[in-house]
Protein backbone atom coordinates (compact mmCIF):
# COMPACT_ATOMS: atom_id res chain seq x y z
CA UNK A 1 0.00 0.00 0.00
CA UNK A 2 1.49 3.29 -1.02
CA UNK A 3 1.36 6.60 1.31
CA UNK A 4 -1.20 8.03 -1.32
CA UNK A 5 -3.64 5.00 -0.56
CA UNK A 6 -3.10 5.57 2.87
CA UNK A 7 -3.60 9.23 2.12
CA UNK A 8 -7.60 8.42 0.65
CA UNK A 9 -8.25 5.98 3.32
CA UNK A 10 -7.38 8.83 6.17
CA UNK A 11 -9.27 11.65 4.06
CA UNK A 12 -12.43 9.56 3.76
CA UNK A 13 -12.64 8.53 7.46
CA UNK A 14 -11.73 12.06 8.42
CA UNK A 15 -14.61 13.59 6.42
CA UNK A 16 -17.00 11.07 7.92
CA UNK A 17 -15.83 11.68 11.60
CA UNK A 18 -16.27 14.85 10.50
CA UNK A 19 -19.82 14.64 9.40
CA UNK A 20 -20.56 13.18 12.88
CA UNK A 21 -19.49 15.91 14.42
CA UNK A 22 -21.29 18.69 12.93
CA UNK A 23 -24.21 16.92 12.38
CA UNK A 24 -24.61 14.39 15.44
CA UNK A 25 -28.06 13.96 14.84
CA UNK A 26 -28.16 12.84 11.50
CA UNK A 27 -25.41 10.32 11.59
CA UNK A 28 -25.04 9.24 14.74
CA UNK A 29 -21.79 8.15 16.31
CA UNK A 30 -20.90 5.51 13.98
CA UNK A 31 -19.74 7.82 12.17
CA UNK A 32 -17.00 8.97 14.62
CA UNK A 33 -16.04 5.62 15.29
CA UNK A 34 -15.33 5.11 11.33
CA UNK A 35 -13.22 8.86 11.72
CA UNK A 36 -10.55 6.83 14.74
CA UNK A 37 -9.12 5.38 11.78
CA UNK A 38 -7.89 8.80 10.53
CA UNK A 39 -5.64 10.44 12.85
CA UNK A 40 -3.31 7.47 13.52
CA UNK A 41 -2.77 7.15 9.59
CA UNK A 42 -2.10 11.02 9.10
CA UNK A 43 0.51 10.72 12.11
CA UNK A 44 2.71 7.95 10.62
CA UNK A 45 2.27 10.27 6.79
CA UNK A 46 3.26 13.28 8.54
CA UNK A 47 6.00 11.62 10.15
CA UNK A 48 7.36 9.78 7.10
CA UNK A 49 7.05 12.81 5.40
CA UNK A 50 9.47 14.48 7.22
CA UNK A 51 11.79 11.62 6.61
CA UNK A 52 11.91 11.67 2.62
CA UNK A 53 11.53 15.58 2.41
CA UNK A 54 14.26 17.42 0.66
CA UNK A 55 13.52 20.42 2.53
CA UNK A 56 12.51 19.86 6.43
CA UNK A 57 11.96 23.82 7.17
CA UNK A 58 9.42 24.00 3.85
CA UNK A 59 7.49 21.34 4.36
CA UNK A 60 6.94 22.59 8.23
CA UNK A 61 6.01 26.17 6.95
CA UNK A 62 3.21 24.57 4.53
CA UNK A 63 1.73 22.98 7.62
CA UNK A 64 1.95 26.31 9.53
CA UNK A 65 0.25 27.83 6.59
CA UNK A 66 -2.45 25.40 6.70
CA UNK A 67 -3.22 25.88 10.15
CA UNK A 68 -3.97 29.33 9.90
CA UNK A 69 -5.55 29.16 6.40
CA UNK A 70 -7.86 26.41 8.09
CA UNK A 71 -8.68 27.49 11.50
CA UNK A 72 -11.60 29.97 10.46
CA UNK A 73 -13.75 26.63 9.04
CA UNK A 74 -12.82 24.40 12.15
CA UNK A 75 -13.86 26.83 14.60
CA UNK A 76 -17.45 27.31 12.17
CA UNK A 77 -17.96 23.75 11.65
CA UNK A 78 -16.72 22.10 14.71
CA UNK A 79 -17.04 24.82 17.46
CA UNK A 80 -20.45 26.42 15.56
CA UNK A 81 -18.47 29.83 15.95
CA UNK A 82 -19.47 32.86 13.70
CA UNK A 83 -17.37 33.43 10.72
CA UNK A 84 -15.63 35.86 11.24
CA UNK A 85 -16.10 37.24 14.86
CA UNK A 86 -16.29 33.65 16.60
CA UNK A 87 -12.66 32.96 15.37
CA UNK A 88 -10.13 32.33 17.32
CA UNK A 89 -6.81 31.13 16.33
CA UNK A 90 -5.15 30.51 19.30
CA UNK A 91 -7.59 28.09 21.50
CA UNK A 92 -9.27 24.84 20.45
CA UNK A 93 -6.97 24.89 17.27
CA UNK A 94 -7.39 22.38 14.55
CA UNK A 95 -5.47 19.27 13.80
CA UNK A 96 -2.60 21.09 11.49
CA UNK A 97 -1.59 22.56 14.35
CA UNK A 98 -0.60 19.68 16.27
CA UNK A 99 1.15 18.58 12.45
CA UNK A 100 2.77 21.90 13.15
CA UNK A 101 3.99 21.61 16.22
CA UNK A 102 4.54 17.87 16.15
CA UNK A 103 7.15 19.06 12.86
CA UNK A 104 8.42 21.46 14.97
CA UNK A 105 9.63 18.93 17.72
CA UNK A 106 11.20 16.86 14.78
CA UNK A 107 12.82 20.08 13.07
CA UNK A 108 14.45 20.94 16.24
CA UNK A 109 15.85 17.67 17.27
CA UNK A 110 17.44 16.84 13.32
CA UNK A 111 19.50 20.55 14.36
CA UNK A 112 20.48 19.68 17.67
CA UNK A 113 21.74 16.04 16.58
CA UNK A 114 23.26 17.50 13.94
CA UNK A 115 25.28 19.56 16.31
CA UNK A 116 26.25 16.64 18.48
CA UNK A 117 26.32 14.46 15.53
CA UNK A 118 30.60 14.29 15.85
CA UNK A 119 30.67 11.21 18.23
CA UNK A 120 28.94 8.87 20.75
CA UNK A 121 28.50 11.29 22.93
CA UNK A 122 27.76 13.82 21.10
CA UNK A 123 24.46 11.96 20.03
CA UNK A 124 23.61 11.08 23.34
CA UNK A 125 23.90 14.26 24.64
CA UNK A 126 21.67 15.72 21.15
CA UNK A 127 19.20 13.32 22.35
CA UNK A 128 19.11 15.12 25.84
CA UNK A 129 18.97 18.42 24.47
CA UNK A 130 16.56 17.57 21.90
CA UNK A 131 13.82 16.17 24.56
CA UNK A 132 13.33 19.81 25.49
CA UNK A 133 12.31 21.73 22.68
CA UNK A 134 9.68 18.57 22.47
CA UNK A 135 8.56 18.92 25.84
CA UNK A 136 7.85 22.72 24.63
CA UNK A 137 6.16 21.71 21.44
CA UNK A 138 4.27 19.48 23.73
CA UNK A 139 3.26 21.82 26.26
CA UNK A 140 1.92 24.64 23.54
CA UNK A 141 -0.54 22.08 22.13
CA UNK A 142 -1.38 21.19 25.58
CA UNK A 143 -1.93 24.09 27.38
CA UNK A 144 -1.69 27.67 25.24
CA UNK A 145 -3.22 26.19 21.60
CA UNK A 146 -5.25 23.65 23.07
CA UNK A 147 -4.60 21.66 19.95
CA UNK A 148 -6.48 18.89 18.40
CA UNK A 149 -5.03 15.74 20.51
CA UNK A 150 -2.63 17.82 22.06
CA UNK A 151 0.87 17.07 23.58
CA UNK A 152 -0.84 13.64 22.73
CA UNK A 153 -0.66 13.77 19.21
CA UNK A 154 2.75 16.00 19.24
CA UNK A 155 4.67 13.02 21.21
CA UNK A 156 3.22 10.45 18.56
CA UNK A 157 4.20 11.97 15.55
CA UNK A 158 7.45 12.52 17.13
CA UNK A 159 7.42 8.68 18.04
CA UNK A 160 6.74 8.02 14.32
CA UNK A 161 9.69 9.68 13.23
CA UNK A 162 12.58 9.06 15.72
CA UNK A 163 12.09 5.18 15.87
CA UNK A 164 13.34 3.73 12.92
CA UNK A 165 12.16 0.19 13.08
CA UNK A 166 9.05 -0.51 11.59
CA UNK A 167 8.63 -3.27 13.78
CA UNK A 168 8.76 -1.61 16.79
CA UNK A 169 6.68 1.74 15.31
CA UNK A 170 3.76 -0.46 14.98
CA UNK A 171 4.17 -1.87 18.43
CA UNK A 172 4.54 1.99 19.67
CA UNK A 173 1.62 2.88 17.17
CA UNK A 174 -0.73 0.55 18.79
CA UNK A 175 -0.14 1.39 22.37
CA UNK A 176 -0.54 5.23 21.64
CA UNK A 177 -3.91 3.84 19.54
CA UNK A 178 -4.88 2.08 23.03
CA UNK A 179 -3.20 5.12 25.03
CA UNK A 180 -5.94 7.08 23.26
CA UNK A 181 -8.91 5.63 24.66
CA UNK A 182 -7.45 4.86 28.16
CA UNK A 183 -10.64 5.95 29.86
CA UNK A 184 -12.41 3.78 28.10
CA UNK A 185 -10.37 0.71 29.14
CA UNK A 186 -10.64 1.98 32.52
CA UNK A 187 -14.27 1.83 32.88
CA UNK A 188 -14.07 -1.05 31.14
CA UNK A 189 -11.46 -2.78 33.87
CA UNK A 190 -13.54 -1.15 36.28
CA UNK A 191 -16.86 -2.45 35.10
CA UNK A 192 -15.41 -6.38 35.55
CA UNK A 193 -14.07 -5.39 38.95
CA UNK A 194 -17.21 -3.55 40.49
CA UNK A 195 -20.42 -4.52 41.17
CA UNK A 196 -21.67 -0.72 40.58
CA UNK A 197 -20.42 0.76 37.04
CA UNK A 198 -22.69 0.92 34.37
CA UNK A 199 -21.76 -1.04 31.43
CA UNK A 200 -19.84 0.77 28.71
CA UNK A 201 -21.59 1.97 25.64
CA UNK A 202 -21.19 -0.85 22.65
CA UNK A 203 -19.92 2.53 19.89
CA UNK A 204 -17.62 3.68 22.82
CA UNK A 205 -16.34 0.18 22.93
CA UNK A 206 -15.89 0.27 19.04
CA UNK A 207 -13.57 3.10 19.27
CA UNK A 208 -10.63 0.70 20.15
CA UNK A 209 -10.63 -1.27 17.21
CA UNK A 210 -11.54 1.42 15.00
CA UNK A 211 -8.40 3.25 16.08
CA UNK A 212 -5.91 0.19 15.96
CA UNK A 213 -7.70 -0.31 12.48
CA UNK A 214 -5.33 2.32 10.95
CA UNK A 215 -2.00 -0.09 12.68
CA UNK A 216 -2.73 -2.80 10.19
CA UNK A 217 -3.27 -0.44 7.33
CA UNK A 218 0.04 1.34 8.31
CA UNK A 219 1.61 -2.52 8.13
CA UNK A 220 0.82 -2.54 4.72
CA UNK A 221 2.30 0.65 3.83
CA UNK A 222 5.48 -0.89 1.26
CA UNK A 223 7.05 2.47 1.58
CA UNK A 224 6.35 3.96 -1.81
CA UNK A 225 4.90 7.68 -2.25
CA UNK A 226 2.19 6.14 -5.15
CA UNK A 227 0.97 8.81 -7.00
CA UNK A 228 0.85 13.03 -6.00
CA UNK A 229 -1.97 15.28 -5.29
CA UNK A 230 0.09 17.15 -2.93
CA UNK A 231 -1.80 20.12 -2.80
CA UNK A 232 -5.10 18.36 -3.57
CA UNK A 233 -4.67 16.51 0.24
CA UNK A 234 -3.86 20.49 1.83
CA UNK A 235 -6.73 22.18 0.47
CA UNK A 236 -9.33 18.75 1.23
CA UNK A 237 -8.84 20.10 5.11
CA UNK A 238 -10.31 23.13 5.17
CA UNK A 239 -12.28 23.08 2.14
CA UNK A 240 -14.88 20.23 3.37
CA UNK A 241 -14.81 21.85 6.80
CA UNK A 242 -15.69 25.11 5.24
CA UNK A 243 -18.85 23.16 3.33
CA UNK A 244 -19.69 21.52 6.23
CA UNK A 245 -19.47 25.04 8.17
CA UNK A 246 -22.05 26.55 5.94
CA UNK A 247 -24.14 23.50 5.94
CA UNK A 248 -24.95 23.94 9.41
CA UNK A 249 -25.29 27.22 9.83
CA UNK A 250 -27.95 26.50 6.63
C-alpha cells in the first residue's frame, strides 16, 4: 500500500468523523467511530514525510500555513463559531496545528543532533537536548493552543519519526492507539471489577478497534509515495470543513 492509498483511506474517514461531528443527529456516532481510523494514519504520513523531504523547514512552513488558512472553518464547523467574529486562532486549534507543532519537535531535534552528531557522545547528549524543545512543542498544544489531541498527538508523531524500526513503530503505534482511549479501558477494567459501574456503551467500545484499524493499514504501507496530489490533500482540510461550516449554519 502506497502513502497516497493511505492518504484516501485517512481523508475519507476524516470527512466522515467529521460529518458526525457537525451533524450528530443525523449520523449518529458511527460515524465517529469510522473517523478513529484517521488520525493514527495522518501521524505515521506526517512523520514519514518528514523523513523523505528534501527540505525539512518548507514542508513545516506549509503545515503552519495550513493551520492558519484552516482554523476559520474548524472553529465554524466544529465549534459552531461565527465566521468571522467567533474565530479564534489561538484556542481549540485544529489538527494542522498539532502537524505543526509535532514538525516542529522533529525540526528541532534533526538541528540539535546535527550539532552533536561528531561522536557517541555527542548523540547522546543531542538526544538530551533535543527532549526539550519537544517537551515545549508538547506543552503549547497542551496548554496555550489547546490543539487537536494535544501534547498527545505532538509526542506520537514525534514517536513516528525518531524510531526507525518498523517493527517496533507499529508496536509503539498501537499502544498510543490504546493510550488514546485509556478511559475507556478503565471503565471497562472497572466495570469487571465492580459490582456498581454501568456497562460501557457498545460505539464507545468500538472506538478501540476502530483506532488500531489504521495499525494494520500502516503494516501494509510498502514504503512507496504512489501517486501526487500534494496540494489536492492540503486544500481537502479546510475546504470540506468550510462546506460543512455553511451546511450547518444552513
Amino acid at each position: 500500500m502506497t502513502a497516497f492509498q493511505l492518504k484516501v483511506i485517512a481523508l475519507v474517514c476524516m470527512i466522515i468523523d467529521h460529518m458526525g461531528a457537525v451533524f450528530p443527529d443525523i449520523f449518529g456516532l458511527g460515524f465517529r467511530v469510522v473517523g478513529r481510523v484517521a488520525f493514527p494514519v495522518y501521524v505515521f504520513l506526517v512523520a514519514e514525510g518528514f523523513k523523505h523531504t528534501k527540505d525539512s523547514l518548507r514542508f513545516l512552513i506549509r503545515l503552519g500555513i495550513f493551520a492558519v488558512l484552516s482554523e476559520p472553518f474548524f472553529d465554524m464547523a466544529i465549534r459552531g463559531a461565527e465566521f468571522p467574529w467567533g474565530v479564534d486562532f489561538l484556542n481549540n486549534t485544529n489538527i494542522f496545528y498539532t502537524l505543526f507543532l509535532g514538525g516542529l519537535a522533529i525540526w528541532f531535534y534533526e538541528v540539535v543532533q546535527e550539532s552533536f552528531s561528531k561522536n557517541k557522545v555527542g548523540v547522546v547528549m543531542g538526544g538530551f537536548f533535543a527532549a526539550f524543545p519537544l517537551f515545549g512543542c508538547m506543552l503549547f498544544a497542551e496548554s496555550i493552543l489547546t490543539t487537536d489531541y494535544g501534547a498527545y498527538g505532538v509526542l506520537f508523531i514525534f514517536l513516528m519519526y525518531v524510531i526507525k524500526s518498523m517493527k517496533l513503530r507499529l508496536l509503539v503505534m498501537a499502544f498510543m492507539c490504546l493510550w488514546q482511549h485509556r478511559a475507556v479501558l478503565e471503565r471497562v477494567f472497572l466495570y469487571f471489577s465492580s459490582d456498581n459501574m454501568l456497562p460501557v456503551p457498545a460505539m464507545h467500545m468500538l472506538m478501540i478497534p476502530a483506532t488500531l484499524a489504521a495499525v494494520v493499514l500502516v503494516s501494509f504501507y510498502n514504503g512507496k509515495r504512489g501517486l501526487g496530489f500534494k496540494w489536492f490533500f492540503y486544500a481537502s482540510y479546510p475546504v470540506h470543513l468550510a462546506i460543512l461550516g455553511f451546511l450547518a449554519l444552513l
